[in-house]
C-alpha atoms as a PDB file:
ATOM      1  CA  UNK A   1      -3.801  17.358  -7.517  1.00  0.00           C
ATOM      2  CA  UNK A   2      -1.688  20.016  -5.681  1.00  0.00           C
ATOM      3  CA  UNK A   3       1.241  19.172  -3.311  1.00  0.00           C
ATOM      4  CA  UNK A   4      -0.626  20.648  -0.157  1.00  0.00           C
ATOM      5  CA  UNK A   5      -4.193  18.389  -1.474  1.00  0.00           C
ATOM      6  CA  UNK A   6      -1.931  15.568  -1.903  1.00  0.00           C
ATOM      7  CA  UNK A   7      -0.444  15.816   1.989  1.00  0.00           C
ATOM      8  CA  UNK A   8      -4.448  16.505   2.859  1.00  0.00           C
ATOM      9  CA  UNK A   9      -5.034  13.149   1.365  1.00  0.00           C
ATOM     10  CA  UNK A  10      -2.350  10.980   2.585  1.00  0.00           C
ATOM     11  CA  UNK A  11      -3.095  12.531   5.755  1.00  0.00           C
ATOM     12  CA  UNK A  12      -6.712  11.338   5.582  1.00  0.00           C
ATOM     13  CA  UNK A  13      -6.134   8.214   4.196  1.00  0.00           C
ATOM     14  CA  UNK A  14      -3.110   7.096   6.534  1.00  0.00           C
ATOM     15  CA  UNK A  15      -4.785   8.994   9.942  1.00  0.00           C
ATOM     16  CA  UNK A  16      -5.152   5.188  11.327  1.00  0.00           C
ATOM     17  CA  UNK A  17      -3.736   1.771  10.816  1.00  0.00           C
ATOM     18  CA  UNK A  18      -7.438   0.414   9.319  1.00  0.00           C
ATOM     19  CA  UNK A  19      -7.818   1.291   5.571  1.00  0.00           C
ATOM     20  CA  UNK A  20      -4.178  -0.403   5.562  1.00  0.00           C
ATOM     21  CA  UNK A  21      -5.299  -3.210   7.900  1.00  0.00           C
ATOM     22  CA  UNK A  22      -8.134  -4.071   5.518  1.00  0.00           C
ATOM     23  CA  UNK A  23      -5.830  -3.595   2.497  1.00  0.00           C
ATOM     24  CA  UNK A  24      -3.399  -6.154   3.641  1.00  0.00           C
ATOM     25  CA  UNK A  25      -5.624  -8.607   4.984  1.00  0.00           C
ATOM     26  CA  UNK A  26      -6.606  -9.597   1.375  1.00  0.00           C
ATOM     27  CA  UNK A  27      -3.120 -10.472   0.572  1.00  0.00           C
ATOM     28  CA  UNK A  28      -2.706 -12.367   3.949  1.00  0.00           C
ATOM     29  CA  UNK A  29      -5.676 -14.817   3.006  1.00  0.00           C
ATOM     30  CA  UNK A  30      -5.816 -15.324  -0.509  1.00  0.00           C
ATOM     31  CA  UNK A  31      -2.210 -14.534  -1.870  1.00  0.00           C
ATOM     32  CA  UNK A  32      -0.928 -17.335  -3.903  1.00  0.00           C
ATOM     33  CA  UNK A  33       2.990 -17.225  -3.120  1.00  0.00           C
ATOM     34  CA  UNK A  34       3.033 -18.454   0.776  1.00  0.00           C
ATOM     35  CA  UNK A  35       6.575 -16.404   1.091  1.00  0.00           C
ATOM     36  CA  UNK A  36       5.049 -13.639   1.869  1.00  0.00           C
ATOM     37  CA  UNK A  37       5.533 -10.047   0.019  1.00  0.00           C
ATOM     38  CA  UNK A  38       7.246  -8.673   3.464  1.00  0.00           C
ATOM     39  CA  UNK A  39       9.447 -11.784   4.070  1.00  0.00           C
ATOM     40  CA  UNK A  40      10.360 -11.900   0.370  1.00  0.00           C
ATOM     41  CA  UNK A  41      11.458  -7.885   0.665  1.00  0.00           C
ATOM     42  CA  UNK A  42      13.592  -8.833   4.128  1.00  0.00           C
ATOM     43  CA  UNK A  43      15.444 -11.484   2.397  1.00  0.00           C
ATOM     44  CA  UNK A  44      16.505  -8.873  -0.353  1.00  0.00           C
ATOM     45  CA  UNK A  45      17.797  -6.695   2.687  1.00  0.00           C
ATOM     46  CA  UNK A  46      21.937  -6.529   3.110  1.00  0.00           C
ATOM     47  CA  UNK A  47      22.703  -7.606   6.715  1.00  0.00           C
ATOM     48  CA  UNK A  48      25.729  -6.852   8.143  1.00  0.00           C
ATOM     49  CA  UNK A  49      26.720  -6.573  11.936  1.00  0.00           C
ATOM     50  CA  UNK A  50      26.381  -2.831  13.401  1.00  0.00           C
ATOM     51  CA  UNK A  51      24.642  -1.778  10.539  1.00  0.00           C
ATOM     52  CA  UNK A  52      21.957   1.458  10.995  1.00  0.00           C
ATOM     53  CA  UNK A  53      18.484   1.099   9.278  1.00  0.00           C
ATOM     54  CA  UNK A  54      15.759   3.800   8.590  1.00  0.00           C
ATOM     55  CA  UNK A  55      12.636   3.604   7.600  1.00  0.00           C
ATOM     56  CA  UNK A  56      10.507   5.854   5.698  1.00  0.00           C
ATOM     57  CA  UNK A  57       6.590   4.933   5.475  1.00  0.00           C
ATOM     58  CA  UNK A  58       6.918   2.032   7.750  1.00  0.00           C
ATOM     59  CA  UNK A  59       3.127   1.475   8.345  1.00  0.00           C
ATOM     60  CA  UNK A  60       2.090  -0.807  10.675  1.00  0.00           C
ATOM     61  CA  UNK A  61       5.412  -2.049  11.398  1.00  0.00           C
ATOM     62  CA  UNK A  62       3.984  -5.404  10.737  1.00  0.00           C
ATOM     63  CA  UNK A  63       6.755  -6.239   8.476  1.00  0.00           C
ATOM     64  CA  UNK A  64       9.541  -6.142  10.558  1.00  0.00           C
ATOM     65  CA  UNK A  65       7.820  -8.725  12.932  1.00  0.00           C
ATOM     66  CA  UNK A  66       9.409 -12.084  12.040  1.00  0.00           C
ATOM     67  CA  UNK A  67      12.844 -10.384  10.913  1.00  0.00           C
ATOM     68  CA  UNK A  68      14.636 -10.795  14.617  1.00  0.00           C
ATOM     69  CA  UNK A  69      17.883 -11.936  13.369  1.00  0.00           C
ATOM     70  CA  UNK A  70      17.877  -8.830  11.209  1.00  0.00           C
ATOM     71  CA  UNK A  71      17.230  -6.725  14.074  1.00  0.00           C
ATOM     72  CA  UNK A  72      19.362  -8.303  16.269  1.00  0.00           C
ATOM     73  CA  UNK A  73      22.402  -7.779  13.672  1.00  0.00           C
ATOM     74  CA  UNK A  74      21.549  -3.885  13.676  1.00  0.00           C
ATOM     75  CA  UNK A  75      23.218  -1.522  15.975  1.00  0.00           C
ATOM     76  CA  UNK A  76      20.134   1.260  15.341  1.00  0.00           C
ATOM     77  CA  UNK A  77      16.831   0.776  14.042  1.00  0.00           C
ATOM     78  CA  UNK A  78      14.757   3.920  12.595  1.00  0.00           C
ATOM     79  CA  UNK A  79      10.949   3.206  11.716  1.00  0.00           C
ATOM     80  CA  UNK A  80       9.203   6.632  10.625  1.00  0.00           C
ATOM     81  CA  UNK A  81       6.019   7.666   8.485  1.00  0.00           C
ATOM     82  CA  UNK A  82       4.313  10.422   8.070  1.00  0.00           C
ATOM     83  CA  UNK A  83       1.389   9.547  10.716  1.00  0.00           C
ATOM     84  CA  UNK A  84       1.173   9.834  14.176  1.00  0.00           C
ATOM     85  CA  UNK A  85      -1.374   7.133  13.747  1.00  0.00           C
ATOM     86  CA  UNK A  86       0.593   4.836  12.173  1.00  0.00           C
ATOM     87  CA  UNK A  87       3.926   5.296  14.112  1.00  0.00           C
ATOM     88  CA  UNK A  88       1.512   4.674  16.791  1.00  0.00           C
ATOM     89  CA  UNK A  89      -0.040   1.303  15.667  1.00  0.00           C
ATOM     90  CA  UNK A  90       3.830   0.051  14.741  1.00  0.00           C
ATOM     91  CA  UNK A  91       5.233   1.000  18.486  1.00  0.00           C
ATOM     92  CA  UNK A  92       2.222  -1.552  19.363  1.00  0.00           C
ATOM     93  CA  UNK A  93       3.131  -3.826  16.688  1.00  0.00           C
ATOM     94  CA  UNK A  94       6.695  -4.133  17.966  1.00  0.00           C
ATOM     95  CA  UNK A  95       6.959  -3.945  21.782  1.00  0.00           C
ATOM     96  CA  UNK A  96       8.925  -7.551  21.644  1.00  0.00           C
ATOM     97  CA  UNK A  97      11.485  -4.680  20.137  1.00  0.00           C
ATOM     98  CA  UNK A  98      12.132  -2.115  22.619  1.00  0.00           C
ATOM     99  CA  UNK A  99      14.901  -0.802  21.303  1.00  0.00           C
ATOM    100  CA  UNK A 100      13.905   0.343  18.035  1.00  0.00           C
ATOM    101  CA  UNK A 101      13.013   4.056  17.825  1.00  0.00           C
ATOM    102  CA  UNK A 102      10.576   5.718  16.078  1.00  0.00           C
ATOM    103  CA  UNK A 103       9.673   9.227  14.617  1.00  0.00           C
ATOM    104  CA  UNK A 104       7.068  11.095  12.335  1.00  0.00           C
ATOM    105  CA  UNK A 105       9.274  12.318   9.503  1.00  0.00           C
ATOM    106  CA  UNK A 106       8.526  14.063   5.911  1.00  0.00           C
ATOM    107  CA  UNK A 107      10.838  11.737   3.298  1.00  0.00           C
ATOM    108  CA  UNK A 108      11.407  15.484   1.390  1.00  0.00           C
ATOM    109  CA  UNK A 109      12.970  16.365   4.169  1.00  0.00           C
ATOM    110  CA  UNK A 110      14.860  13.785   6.696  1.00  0.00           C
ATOM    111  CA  UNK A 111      16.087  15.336   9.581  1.00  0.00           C
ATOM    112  CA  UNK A 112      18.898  13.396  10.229  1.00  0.00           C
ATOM    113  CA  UNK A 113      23.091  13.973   9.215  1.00  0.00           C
ATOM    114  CA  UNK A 114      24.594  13.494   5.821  1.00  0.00           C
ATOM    115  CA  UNK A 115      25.801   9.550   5.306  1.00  0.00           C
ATOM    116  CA  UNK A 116      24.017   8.717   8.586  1.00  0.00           C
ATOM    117  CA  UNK A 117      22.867   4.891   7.630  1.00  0.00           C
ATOM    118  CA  UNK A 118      23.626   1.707   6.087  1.00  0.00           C
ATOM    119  CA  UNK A 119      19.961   0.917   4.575  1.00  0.00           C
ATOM    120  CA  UNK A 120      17.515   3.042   3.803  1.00  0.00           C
ATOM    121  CA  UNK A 121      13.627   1.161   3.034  1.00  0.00           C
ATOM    122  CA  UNK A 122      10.854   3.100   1.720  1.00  0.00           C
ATOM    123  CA  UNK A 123       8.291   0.480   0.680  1.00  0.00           C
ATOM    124  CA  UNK A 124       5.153   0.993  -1.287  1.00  0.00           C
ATOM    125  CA  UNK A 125       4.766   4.567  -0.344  1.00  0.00           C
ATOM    126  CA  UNK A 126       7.376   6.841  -2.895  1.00  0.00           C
ATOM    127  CA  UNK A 127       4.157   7.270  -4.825  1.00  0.00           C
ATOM    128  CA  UNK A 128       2.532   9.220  -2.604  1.00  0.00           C
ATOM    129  CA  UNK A 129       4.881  11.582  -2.749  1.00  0.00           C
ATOM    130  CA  UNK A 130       4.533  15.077  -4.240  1.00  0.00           C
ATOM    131  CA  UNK A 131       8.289  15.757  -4.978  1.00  0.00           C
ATOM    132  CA  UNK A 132      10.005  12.311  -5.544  1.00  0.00           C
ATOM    133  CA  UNK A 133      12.971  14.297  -7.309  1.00  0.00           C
ATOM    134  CA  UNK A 134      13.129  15.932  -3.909  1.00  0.00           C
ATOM    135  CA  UNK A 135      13.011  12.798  -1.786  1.00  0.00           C
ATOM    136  CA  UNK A 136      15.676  10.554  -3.550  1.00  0.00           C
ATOM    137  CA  UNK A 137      17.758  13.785  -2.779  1.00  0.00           C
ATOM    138  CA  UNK A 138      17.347  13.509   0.775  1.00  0.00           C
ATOM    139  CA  UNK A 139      17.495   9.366   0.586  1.00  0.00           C
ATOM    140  CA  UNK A 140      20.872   9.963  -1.331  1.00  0.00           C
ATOM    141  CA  UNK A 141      22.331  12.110   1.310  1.00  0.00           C
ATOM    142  CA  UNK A 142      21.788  10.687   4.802  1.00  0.00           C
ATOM    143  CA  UNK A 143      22.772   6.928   2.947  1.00  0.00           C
ATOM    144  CA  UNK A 144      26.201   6.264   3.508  1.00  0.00           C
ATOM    145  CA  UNK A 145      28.853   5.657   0.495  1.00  0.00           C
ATOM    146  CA  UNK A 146      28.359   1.488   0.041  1.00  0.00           C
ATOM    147  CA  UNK A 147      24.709   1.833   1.413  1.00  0.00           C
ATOM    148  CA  UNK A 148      21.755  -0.007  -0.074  1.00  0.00           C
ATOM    149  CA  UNK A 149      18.670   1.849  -0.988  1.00  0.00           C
ATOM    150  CA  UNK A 150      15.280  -0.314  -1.356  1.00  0.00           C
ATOM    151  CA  UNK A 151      11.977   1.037  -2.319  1.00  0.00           C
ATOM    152  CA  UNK A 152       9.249  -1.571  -2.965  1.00  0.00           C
ATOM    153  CA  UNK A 153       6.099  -0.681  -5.463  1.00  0.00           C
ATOM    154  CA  UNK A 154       3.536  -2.180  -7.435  1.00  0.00           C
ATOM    155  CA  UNK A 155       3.475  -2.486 -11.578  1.00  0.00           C
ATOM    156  CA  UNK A 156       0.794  -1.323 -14.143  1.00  0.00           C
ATOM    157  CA  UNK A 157      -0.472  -4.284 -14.492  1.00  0.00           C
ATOM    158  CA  UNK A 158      -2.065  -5.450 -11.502  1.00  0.00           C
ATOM    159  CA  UNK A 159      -5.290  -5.506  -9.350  1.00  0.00           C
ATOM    160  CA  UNK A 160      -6.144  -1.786  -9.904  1.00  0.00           C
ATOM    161  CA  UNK A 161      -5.989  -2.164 -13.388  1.00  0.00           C
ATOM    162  CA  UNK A 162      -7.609  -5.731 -13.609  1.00  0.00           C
ATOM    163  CA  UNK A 163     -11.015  -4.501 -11.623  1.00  0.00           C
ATOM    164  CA  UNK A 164     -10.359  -1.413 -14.073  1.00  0.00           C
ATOM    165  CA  UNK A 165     -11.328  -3.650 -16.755  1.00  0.00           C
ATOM    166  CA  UNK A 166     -13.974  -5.608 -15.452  1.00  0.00           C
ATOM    167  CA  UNK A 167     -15.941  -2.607 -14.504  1.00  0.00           C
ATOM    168  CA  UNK A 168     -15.388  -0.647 -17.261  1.00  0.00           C
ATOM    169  CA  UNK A 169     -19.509  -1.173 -18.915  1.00  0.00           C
ATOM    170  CA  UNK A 170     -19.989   0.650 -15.342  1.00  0.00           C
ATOM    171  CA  UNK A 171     -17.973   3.696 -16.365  1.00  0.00           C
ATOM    172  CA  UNK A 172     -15.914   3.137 -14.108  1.00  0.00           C
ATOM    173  CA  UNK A 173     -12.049   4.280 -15.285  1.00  0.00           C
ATOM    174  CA  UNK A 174      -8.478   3.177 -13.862  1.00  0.00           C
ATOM    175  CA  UNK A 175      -7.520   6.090 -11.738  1.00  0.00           C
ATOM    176  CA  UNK A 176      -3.918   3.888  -9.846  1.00  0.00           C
ATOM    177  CA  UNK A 177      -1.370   6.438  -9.492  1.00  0.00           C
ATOM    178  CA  UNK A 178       1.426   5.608 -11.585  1.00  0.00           C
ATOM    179  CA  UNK A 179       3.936   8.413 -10.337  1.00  0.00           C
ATOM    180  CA  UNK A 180       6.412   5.411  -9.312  1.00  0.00           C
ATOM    181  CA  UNK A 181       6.201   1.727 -10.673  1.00  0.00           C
ATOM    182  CA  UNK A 182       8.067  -1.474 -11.300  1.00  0.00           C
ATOM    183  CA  UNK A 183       8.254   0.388 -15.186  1.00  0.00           C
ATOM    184  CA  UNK A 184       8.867   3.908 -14.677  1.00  0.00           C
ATOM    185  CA  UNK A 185      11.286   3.853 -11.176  1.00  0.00           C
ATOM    186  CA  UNK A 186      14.772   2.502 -12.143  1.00  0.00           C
ATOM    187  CA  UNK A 187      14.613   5.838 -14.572  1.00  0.00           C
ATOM    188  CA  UNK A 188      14.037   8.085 -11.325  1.00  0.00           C
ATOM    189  CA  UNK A 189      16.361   6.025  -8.850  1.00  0.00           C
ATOM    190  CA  UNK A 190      19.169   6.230 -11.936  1.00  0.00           C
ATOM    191  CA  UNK A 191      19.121  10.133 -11.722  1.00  0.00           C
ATOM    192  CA  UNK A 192      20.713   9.643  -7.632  1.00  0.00           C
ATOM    193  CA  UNK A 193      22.109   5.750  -7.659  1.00  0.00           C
ATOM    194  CA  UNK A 194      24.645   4.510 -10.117  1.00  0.00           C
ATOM    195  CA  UNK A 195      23.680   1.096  -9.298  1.00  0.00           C
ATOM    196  CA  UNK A 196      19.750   0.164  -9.543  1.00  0.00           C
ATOM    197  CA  UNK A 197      18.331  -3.147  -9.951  1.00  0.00           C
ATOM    198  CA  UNK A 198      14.861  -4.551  -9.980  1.00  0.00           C
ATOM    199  CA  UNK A 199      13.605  -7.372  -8.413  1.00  0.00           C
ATOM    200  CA  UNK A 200       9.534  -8.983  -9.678  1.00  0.00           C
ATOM    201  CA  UNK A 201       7.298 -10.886  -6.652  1.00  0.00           C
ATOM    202  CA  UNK A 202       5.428 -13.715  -8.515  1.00  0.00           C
ATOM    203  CA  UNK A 203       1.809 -13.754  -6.794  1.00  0.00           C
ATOM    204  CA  UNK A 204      -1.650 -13.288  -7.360  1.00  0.00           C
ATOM    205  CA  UNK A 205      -5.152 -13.291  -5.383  1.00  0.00           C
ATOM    206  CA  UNK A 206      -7.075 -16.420  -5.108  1.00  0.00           C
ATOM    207  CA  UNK A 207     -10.419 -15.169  -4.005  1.00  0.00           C
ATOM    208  CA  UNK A 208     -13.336 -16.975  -2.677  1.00  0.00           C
ATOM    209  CA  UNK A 209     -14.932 -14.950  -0.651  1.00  0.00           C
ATOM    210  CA  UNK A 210     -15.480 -11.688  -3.030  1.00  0.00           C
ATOM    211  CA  UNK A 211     -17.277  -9.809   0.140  1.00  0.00           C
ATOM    212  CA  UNK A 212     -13.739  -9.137   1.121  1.00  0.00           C
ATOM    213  CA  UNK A 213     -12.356  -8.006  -2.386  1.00  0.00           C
ATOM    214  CA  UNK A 214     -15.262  -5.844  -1.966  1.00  0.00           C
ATOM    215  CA  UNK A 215     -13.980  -4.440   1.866  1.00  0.00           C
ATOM    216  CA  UNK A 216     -10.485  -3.785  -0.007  1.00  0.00           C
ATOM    217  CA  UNK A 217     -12.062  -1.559  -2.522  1.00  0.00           C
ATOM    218  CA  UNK A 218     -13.761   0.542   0.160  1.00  0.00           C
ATOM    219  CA  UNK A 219     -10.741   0.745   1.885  1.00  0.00           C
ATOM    220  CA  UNK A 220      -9.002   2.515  -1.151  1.00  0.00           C
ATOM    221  CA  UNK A 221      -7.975   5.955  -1.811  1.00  0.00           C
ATOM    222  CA  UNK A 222      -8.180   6.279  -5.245  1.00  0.00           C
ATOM    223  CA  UNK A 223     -10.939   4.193  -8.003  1.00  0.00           C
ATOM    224  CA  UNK A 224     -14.048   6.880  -6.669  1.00  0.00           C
ATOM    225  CA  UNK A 225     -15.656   5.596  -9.672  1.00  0.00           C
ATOM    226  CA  UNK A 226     -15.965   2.200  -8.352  1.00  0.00           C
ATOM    227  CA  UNK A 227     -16.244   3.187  -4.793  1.00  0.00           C
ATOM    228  CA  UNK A 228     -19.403   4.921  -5.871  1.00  0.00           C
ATOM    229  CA  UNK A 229     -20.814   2.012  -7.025  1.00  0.00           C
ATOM    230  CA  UNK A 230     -23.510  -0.046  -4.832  1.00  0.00           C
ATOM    231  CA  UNK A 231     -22.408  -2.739  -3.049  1.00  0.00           C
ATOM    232  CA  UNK A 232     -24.544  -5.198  -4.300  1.00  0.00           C
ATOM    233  CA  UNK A 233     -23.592  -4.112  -8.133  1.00  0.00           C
ATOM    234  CA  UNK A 234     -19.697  -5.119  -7.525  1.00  0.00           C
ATOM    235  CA  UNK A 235     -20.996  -7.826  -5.945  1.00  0.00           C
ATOM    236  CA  UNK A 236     -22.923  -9.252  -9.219  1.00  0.00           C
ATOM    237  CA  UNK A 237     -19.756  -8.495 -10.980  1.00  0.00           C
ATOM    238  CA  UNK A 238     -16.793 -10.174  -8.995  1.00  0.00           C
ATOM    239  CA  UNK A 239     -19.385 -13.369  -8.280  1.00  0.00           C
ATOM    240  CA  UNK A 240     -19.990 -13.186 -12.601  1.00  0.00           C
ATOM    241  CA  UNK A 241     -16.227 -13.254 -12.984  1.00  0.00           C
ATOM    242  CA  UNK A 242     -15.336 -16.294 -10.392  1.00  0.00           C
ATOM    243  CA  UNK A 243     -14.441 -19.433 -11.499  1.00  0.00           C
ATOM    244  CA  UNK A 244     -16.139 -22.697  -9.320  1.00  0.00           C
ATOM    245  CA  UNK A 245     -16.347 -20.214  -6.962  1.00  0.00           C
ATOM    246  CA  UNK A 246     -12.751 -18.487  -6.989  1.00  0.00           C
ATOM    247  CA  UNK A 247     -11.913 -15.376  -8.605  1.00  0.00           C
ATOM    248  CA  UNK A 248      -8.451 -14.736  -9.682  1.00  0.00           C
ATOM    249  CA  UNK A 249      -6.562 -11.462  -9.215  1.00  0.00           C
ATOM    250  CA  UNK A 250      -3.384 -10.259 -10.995  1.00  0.00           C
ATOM    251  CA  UNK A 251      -0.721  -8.995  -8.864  1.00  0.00           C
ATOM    252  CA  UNK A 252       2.162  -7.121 -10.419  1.00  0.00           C
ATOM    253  CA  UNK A 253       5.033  -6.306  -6.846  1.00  0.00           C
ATOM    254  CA  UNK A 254       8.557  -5.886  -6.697  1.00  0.00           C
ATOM    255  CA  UNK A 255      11.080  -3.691  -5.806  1.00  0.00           C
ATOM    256  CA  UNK A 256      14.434  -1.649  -6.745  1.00  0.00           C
ATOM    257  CA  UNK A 257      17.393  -2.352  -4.290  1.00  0.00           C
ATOM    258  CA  UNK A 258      19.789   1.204  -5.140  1.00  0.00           C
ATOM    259  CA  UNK A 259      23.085   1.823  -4.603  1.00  0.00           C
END
């Protein structure tokens, strides 16, 4: 897919709050690990009084709703993303938060000063974007010397490629885009940050209603060849593979913290 088809499609996919909604109401109901994949990222974060924060991709801003004390400790707060719609849903996500500010901003090309922040968090979005050489450029330059870079994804070995499998008599092929994972990012962060670690998320899905799992797959960008399937088909399928009356997921999160 070209750059410009790629934007199209983010653009599409991201234009509103529900395809995201739907997405992460799964893991709110029937994730195993009670922590919480947004709580368990926060807790990774470096807090230090005065400290300045962006954002890029911040979604729904839902994540940053039970992190006061980190807020409280920071002297500026920037949540961006590349919607309007989003940026939109997150200012009504955080009102409790007046003072955080918000923009619409391209992560190939931050408009803000060289060395301008403390922490820099782009989580699960780096790959959706076209020129990730190009955006740990700009992430490297407006971080300050001693800043912390974190970038949350998912692995190769989780619930794309799990309903992958149990489709595949359907035709139905593993299309996850695997630009930047848990096995293939500390090589790309190493090329800008002389320090990279990795962190792993234990969880999985514990489903037992599959109608849901079935509302997440509509919701998706990507897997057309099981979107295209009827309804009633995956249906058959996910209730064949439950267990007294669950069906368990893989998961496969974590995240790099870069410095």
């Amino acid at each position: 897919m070209s750059a410009l088809n790629h934007e199209t499609a983010v653009k599409t996919q991201y234009a509103s709050s529900a395809n995201l909604s739907t997405r992460m109401s799964i893991h709110a109901k029937y994730s195993t690990n009670q922590q919480g994949f947004g709580n368990w990222i926060a807790a990774h974060y470096p807090v230090s009084k005065g400290m300045s924060v962006l954002e890029l991709g911040c979604g729904t801003g839902a994540s940053w709703l039970n992190q006061r004390e980190i807020i409280d400790a920071c002297s500026r707060i920037i949540l961006t993303d590349f919607s309007e719609g989003m940026l939109a849903k997150a200012k009504e996500t955080l009102q409790p938060y007046p003072h955080i500010e918000y923009a619409v901003v391209d992560i190939q090309h931050i408009p803000y000063s060289d060395q301008s922040f403390d922490l820099i968090i782009a989580n699960m979005m780096l790959y959706h974007v076209p020129d990730i050489a190009k955006a740990l450029s700009e992430v490297r330059r407006v971080l300050r010397k001693g800043g912390t870079f974190c970038c949350a994804t998912y692995g190769e070995n989780g619930i794309m490629e799990y309903l992958a499998g149990l489709f595949r008599e359907y035709g139905v092929t593993e299309e996850a885009n695997h630009t930047f994972t848990l096995q293939n990012g500390r090589k790309q962060l190493q090329a800008f940050f002389s320090a990279v670690e990795r962190y792993d998320y234990e969880d999985s899905l514990e489903v037992t209603d599959v109608n849901d799992l079935v509302d997440y797959i509509a919701s998706l960008a990507g897997m057309s060849s099981l979107r295209a399937l009827p309804r009633e088909t995956i249906l058959k399928v996910l209730n064949a593979a439950s267990v007294d009356g669950v069906l368990k997921v893989p998961k496969e999160y974590g995240l790099f913290l870069s410095r």
